[in-house]
N, C-alpha and C. Protein backbone atom coordinates (compact mmCIF):
# COMPACT_ATOMS: atom_id res chain seq x y z
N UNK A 1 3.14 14.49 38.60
CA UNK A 1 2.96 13.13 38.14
C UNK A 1 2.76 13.16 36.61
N UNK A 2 3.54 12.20 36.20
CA UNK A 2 3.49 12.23 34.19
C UNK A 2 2.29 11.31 33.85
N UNK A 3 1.61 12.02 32.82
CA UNK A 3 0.75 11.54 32.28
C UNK A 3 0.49 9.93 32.11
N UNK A 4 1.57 9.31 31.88
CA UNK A 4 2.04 7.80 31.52
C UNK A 4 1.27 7.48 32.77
N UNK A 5 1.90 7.35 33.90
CA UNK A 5 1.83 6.60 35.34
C UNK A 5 0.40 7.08 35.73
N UNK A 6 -0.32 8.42 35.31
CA UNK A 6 -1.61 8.91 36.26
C UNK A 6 -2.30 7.82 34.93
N UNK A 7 -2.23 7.41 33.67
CA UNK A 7 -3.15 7.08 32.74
C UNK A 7 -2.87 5.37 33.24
N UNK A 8 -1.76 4.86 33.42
CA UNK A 8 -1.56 3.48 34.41
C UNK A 8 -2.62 3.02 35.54
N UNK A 9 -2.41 4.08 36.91
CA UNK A 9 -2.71 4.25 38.19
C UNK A 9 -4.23 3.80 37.82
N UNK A 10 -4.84 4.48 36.82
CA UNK A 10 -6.38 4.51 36.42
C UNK A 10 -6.83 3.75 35.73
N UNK A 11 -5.59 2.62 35.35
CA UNK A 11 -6.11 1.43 34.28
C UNK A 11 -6.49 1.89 33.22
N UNK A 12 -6.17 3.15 32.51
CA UNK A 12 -6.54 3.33 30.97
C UNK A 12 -5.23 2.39 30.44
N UNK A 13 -6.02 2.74 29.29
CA UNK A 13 -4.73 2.28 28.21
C UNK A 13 -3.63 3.25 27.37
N UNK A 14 -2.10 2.72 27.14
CA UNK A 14 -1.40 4.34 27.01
C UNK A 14 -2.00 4.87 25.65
N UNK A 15 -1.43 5.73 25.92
CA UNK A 15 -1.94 7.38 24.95
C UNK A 15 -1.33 6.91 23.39
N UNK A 16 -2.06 6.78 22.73
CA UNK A 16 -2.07 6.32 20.95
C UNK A 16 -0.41 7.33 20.64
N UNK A 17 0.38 6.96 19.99
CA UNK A 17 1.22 7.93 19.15
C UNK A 17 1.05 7.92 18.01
N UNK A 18 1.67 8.98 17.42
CA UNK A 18 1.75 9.34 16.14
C UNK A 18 2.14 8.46 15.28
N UNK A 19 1.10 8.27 14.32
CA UNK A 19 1.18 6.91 13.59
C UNK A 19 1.73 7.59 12.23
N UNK A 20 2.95 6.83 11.43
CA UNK A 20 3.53 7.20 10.46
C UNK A 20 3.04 6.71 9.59
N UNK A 21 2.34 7.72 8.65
CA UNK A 21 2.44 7.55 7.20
C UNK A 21 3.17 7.23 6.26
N UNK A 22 2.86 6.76 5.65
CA UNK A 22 4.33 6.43 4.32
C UNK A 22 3.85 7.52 3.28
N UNK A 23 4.43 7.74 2.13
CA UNK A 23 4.52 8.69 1.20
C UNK A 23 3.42 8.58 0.22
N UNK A 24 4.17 7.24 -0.36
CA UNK A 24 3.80 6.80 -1.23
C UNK A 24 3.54 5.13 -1.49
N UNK A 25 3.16 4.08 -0.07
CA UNK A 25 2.82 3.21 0.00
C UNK A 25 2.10 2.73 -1.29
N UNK A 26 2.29 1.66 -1.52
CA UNK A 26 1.89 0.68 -2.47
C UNK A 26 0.43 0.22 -2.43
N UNK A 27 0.28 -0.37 -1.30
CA UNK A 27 -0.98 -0.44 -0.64
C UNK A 27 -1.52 0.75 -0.50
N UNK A 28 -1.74 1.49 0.12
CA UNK A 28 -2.30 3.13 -0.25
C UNK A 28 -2.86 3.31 -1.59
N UNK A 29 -2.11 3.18 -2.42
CA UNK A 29 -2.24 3.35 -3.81
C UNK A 29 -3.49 2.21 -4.69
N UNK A 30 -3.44 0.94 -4.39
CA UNK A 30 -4.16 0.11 -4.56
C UNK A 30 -5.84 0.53 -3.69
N UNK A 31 -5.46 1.19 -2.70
CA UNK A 31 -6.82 1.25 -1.77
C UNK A 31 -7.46 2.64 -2.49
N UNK A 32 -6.30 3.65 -3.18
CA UNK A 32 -7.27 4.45 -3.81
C UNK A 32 -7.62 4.47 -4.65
N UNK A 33 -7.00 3.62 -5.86
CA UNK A 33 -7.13 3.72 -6.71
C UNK A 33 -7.26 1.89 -7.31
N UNK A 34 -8.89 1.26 -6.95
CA UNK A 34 -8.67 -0.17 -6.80
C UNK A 34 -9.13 -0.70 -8.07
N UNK A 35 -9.02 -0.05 -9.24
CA UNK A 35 -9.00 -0.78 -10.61
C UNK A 35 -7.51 -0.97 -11.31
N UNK A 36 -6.98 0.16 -10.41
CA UNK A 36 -5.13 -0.10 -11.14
C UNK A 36 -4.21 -1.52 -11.11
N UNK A 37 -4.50 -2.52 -10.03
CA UNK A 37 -3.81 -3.80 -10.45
C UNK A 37 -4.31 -4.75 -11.78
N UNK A 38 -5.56 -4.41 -11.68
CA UNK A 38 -6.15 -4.73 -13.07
C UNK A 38 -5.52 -4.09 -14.88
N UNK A 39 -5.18 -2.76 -14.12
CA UNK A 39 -4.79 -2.23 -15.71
C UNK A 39 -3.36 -2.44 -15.74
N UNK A 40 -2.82 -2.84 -14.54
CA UNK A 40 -1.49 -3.17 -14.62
C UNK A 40 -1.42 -3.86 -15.39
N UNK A 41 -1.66 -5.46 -14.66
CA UNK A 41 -2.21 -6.71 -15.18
C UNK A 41 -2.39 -6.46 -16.79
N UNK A 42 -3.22 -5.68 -16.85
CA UNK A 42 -3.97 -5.64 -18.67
C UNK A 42 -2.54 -5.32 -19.47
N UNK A 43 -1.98 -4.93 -19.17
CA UNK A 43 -0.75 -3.59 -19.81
C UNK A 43 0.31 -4.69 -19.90
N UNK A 44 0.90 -5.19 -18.90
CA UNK A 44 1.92 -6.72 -18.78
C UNK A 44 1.37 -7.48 -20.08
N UNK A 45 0.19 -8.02 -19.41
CA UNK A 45 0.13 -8.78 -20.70
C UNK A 45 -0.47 -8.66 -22.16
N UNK A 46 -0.57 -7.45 -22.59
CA UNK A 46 -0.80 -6.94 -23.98
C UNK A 46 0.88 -6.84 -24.47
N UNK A 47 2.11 -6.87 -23.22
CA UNK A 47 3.10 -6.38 -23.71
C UNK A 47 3.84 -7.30 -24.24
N UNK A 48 3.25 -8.39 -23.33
CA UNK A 48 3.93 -9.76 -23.44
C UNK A 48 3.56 -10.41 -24.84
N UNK A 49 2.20 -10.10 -25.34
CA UNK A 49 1.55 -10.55 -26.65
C UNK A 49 2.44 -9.90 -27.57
N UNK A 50 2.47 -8.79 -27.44
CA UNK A 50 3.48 -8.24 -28.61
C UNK A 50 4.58 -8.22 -28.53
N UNK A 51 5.30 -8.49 -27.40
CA UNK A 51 6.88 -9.37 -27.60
C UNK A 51 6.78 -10.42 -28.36
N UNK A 52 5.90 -11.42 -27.76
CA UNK A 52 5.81 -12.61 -28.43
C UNK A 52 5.96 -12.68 -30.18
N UNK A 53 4.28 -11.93 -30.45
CA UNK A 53 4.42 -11.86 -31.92
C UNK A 53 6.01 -10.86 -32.57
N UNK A 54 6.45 -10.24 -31.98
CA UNK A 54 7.88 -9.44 -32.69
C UNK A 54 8.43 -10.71 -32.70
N UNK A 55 8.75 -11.54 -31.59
CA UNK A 55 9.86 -12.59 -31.82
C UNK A 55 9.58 -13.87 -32.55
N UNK A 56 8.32 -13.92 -32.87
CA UNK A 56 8.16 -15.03 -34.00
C UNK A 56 8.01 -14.57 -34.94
N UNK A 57 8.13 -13.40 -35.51
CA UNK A 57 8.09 -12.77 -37.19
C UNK A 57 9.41 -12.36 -37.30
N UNK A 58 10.64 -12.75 -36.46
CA UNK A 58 12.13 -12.95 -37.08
C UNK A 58 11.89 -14.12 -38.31
């Protein structure tokens, strides 16, 4: 008898599988490292300030 049907018969619940990781998830990355959307954020818009000022001193 396979494991499946004896873990049924007994009213458990089925057997967990192997849960896939991602590599390099996005989320992952935010959960370890949770000041980085902030320095993102900071970095965008310091970049955006100094686009700005380059294109109004044409």
């Amino acid at each position: 008898m396979g494991e499946a049907k004896r873990r049924k018969d007994q009213g458990l619940a089925p057997k967990g599988g192997k849960e896939l990781k991602s590599k390099v998830g996005l989320k992952n990355l935010f959960i370890k490292y949770p000041r980085l959307p902030y320095i993102l954020v900071g970095i965008g818009i310091i970049y955006l300030i100094f686009d700005l000022v380059k294109y109004y001193n044409r």
